[in-house]
C-alpha atoms as a PDB file:
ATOM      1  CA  UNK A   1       0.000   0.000   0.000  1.00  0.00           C
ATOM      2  CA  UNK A   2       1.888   2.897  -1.200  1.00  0.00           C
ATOM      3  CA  UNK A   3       1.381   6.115  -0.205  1.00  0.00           C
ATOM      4  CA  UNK A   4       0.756   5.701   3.594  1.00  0.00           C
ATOM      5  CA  UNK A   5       3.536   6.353   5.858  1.00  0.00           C
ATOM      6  CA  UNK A   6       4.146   6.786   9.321  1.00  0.00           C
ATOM      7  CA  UNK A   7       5.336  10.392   8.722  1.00  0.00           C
ATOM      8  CA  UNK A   8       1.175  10.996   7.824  1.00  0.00           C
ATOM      9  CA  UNK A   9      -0.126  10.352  11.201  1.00  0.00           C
ATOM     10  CA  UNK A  10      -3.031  11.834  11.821  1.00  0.00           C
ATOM     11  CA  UNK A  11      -3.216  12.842  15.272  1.00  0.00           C
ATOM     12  CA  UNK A  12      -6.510  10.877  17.093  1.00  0.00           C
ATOM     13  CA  UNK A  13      -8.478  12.016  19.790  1.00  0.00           C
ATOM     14  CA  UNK A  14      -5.722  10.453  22.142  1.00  0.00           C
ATOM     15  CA  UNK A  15      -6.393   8.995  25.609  1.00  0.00           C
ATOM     16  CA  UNK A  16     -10.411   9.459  24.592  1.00  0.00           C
ATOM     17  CA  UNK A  17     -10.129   6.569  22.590  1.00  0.00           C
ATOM     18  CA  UNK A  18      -8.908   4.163  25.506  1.00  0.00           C
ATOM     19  CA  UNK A  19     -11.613   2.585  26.934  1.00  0.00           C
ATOM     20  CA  UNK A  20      -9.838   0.980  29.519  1.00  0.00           C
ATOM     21  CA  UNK A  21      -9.584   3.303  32.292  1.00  0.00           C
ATOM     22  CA  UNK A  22      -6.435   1.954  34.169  1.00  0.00           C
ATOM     23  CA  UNK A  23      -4.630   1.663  31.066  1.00  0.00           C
ATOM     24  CA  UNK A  24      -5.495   5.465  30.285  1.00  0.00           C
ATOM     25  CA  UNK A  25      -4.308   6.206  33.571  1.00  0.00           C
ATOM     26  CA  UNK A  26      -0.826   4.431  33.950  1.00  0.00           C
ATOM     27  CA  UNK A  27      -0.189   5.530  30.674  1.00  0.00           C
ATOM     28  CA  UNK A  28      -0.827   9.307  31.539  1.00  0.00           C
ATOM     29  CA  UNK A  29       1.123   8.716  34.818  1.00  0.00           C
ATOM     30  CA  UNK A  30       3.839   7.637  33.140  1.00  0.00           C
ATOM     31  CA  UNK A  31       4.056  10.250  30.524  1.00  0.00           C
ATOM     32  CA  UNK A  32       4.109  12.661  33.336  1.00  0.00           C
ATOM     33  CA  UNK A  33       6.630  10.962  34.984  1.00  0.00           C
ATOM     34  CA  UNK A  34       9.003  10.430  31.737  1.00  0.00           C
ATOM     35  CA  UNK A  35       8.068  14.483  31.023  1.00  0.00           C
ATOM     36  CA  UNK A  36      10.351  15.223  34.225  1.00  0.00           C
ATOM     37  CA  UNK A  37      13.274  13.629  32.136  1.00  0.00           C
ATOM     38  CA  UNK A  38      12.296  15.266  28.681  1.00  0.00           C
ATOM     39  CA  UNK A  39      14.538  18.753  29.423  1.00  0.00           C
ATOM     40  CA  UNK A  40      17.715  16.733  29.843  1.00  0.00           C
ATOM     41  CA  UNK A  41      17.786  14.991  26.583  1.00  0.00           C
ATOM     42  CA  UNK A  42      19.971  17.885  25.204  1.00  0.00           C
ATOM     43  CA  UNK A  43      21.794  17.432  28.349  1.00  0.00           C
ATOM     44  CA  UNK A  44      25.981  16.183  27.210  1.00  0.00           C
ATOM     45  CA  UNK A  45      27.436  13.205  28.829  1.00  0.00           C
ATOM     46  CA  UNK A  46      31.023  14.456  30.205  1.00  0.00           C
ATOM     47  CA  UNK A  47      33.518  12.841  27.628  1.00  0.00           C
ATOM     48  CA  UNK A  48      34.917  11.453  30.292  1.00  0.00           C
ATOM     49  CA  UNK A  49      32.109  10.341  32.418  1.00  0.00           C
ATOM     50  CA  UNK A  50      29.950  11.700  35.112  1.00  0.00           C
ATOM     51  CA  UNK A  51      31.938  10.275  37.114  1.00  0.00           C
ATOM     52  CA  UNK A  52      34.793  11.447  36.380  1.00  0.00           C
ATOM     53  CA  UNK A  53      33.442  15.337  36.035  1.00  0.00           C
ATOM     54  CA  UNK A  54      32.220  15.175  39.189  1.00  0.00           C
ATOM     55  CA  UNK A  55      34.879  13.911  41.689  1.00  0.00           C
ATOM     56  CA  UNK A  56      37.586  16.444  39.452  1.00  0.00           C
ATOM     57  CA  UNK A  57      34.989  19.469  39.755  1.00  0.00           C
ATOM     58  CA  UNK A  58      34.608  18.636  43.732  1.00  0.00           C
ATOM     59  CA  UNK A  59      38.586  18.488  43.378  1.00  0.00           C
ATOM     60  CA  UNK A  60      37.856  14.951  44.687  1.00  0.00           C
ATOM     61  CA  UNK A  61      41.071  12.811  44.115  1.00  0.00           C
ATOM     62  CA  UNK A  62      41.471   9.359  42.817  1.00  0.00           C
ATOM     63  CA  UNK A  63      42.507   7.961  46.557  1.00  0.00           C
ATOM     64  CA  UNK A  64      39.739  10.164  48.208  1.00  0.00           C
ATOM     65  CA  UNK A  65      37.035   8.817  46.347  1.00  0.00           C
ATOM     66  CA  UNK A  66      38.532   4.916  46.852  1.00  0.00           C
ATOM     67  CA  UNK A  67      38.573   5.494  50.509  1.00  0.00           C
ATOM     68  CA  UNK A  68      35.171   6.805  50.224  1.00  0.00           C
ATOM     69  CA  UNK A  69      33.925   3.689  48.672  1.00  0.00           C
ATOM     70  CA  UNK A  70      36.169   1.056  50.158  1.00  0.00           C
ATOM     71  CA  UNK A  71      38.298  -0.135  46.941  1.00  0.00           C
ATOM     72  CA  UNK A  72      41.409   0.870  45.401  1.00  0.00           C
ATOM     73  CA  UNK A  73      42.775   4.154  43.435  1.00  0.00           C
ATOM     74  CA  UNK A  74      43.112   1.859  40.574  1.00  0.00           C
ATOM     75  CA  UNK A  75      39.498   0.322  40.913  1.00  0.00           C
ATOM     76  CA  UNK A  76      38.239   3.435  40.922  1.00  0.00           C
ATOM     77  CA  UNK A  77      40.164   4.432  37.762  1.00  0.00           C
ATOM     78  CA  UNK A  78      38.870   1.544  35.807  1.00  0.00           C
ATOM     79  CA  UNK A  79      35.145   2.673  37.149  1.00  0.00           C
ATOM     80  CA  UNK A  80      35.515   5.525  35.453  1.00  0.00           C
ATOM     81  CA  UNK A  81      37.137   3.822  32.263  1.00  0.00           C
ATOM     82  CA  UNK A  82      33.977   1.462  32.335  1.00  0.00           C
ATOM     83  CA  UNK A  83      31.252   4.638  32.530  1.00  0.00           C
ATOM     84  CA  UNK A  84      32.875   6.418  29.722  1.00  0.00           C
ATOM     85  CA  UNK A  85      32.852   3.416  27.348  1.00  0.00           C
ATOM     86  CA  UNK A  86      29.439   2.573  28.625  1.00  0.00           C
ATOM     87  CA  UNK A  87      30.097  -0.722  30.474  1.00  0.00           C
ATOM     88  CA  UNK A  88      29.315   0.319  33.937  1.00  0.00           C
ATOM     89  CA  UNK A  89      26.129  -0.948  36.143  1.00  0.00           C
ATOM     90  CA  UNK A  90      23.705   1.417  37.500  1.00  0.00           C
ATOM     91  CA  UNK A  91      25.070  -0.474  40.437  1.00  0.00           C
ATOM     92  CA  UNK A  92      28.501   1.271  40.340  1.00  0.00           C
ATOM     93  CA  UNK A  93      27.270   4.653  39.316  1.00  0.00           C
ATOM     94  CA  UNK A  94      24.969   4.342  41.970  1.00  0.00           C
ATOM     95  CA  UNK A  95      27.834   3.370  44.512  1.00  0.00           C
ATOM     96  CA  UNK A  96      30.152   6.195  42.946  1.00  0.00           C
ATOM     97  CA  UNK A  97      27.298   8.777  43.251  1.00  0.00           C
ATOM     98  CA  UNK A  98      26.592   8.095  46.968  1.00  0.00           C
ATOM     99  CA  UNK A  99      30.007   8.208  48.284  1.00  0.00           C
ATOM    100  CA  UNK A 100      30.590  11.266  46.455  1.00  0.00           C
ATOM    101  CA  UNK A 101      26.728  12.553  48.745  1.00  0.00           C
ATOM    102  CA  UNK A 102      24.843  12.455  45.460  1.00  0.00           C
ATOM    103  CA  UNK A 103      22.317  10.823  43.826  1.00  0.00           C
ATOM    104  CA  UNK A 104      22.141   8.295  40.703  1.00  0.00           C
ATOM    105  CA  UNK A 105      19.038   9.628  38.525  1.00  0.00           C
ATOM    106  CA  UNK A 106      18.102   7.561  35.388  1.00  0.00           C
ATOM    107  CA  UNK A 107      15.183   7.194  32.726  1.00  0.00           C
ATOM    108  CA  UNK A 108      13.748   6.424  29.566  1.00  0.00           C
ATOM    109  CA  UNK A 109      12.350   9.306  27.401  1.00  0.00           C
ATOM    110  CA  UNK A 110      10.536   7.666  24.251  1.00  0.00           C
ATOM    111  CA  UNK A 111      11.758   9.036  20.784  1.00  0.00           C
ATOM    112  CA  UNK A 112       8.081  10.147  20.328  1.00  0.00           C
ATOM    113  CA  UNK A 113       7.097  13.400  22.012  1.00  0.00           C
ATOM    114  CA  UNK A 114       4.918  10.673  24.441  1.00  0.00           C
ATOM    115  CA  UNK A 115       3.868   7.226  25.181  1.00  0.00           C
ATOM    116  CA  UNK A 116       0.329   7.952  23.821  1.00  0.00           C
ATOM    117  CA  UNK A 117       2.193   9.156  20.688  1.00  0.00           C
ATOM    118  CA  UNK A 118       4.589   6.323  20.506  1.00  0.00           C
ATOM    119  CA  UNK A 119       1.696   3.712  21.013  1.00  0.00           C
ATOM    120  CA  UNK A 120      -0.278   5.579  17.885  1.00  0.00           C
ATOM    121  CA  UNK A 121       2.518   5.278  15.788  1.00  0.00           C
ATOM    122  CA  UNK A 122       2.843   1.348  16.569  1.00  0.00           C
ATOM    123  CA  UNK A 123      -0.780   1.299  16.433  1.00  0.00           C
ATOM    124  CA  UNK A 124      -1.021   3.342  12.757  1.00  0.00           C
ATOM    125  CA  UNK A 125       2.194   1.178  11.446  1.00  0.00           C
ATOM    126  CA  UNK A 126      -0.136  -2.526  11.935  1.00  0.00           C
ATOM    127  CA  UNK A 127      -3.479  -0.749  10.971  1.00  0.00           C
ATOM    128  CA  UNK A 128      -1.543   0.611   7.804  1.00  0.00           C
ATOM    129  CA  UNK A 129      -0.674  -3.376   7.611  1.00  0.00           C
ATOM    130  CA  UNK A 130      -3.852  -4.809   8.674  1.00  0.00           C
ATOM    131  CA  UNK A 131      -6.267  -3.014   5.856  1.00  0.00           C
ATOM    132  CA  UNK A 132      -3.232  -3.356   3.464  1.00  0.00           C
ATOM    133  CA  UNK A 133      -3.768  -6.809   3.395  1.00  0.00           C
ATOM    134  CA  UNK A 134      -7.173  -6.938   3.205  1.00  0.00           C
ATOM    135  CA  UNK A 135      -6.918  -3.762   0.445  1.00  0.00           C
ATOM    136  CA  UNK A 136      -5.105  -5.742  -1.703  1.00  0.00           C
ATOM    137  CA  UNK A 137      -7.209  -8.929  -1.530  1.00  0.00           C
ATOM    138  CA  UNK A 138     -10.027  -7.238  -2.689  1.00  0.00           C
ATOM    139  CA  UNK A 139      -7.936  -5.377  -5.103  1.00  0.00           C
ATOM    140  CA  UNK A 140      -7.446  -8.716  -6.571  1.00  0.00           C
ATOM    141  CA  UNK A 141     -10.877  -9.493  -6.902  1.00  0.00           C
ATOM    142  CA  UNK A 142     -11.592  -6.135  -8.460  1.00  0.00           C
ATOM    143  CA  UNK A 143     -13.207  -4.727  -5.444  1.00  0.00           C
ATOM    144  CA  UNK A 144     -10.288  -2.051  -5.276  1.00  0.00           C
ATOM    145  CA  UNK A 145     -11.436   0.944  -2.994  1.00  0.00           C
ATOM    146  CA  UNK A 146     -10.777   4.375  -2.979  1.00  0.00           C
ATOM    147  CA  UNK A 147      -7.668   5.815  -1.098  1.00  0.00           C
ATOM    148  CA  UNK A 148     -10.030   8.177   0.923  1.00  0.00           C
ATOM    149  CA  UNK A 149     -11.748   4.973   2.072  1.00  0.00           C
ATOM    150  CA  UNK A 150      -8.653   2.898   3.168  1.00  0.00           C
ATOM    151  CA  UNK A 151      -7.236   5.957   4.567  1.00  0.00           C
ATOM    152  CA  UNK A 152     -10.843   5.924   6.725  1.00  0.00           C
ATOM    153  CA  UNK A 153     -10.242   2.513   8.106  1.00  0.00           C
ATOM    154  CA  UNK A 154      -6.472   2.921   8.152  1.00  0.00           C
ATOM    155  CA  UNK A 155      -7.406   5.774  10.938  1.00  0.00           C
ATOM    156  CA  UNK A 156     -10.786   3.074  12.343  1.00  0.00           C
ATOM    157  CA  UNK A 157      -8.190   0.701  12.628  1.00  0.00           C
ATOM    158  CA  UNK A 158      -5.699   2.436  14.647  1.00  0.00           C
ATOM    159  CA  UNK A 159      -8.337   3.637  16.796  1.00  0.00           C
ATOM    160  CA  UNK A 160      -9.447   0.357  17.825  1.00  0.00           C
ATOM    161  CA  UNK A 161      -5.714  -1.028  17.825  1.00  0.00           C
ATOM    162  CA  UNK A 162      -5.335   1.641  20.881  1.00  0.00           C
ATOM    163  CA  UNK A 163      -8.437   1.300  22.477  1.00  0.00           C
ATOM    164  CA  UNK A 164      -7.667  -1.977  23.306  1.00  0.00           C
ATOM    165  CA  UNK A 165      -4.104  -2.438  23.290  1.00  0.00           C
ATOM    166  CA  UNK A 166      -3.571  -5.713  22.314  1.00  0.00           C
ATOM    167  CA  UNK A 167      -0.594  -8.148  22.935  1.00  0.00           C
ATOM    168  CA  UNK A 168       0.720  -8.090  19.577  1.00  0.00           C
ATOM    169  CA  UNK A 169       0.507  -4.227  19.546  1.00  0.00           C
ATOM    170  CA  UNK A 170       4.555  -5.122  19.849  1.00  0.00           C
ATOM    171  CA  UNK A 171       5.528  -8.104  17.838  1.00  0.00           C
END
């Protein structure tokens, strides 16, 4: 089905079409919740690590911070080694972080503006499959239909694809 693309979503009626109520709900909550995170996308990872930028800017050195968190100068070196390539646990940051009296924060911001929006582009992408299919079976038996018509059930379909959510909404 040429033509229809994810970049044309049209933008539905949103959490309205959710019938379920708790579903609505956690999925509001948790838009909220990710929203907090949303101004520090932009934010830069120090090239060498939060770790790192933190314990020099505190003027923090290599021994204090070991002694802080029971292990060796040279452990602690390889921590920070590890969080620049990206092969630390949250466990470590976490340890590094609280012997140096702060605080790990982490989160998930979806690459859609929302959850809502990311579930009604999922949602769109298997409608624009769904009447596809069914498009070009009756295209085959000349019963072709106009694009204003599959682009109505295109849209029909994605609202019922939210509404209920489905568990192969993510296959």
């Amino acid at each position: 089905m040429s033509g229809y693309n994810l970049n044309n979503v049209y933008l539905l009626s949103g959490y309205k079409l959710m019938k379920n109520s708790k579903q609505k709900l956690l999925i509001e909550q948790m838009d909220k919740k990710i929203g907090t995170f949303r101004s520090l996308e932009r934010t830069m990872v120090p090239k060498k690590g939060w770790v790192n930028s933190v314990r020099v800017t505190l003027k923090m050195s290599l021994r204090q911070l070991a002694e802080r968190m029971k292990i060796s100068k040279q452990s602690v070196n390889e921590l920070e080694k590890r969080e620049a390539n990206g092969s630390i646990t949250l466990k470590t940051l976490k340890e590094a972080a609280n012997a140096m009296d702060m605080k790990l924060v982490y989160g998930f911001i979806p690459k859609e503006e929302t959850l809502e929006k990311l579930i009604e582009k999922r949602a769109r992408k298997l409608a624009i499959e769904i009447v596809s299919r069914t498009s070009n079976s009756m295209r085959l038996e000349d019963q072709e239909n106009s694009k204003k018509r599959i682009e109505k059930s295109i849209r029909s379909k994605t609202e019922e694809i939210m509404d209920k959510m489905p568990k192969y909404l993510w296959d």
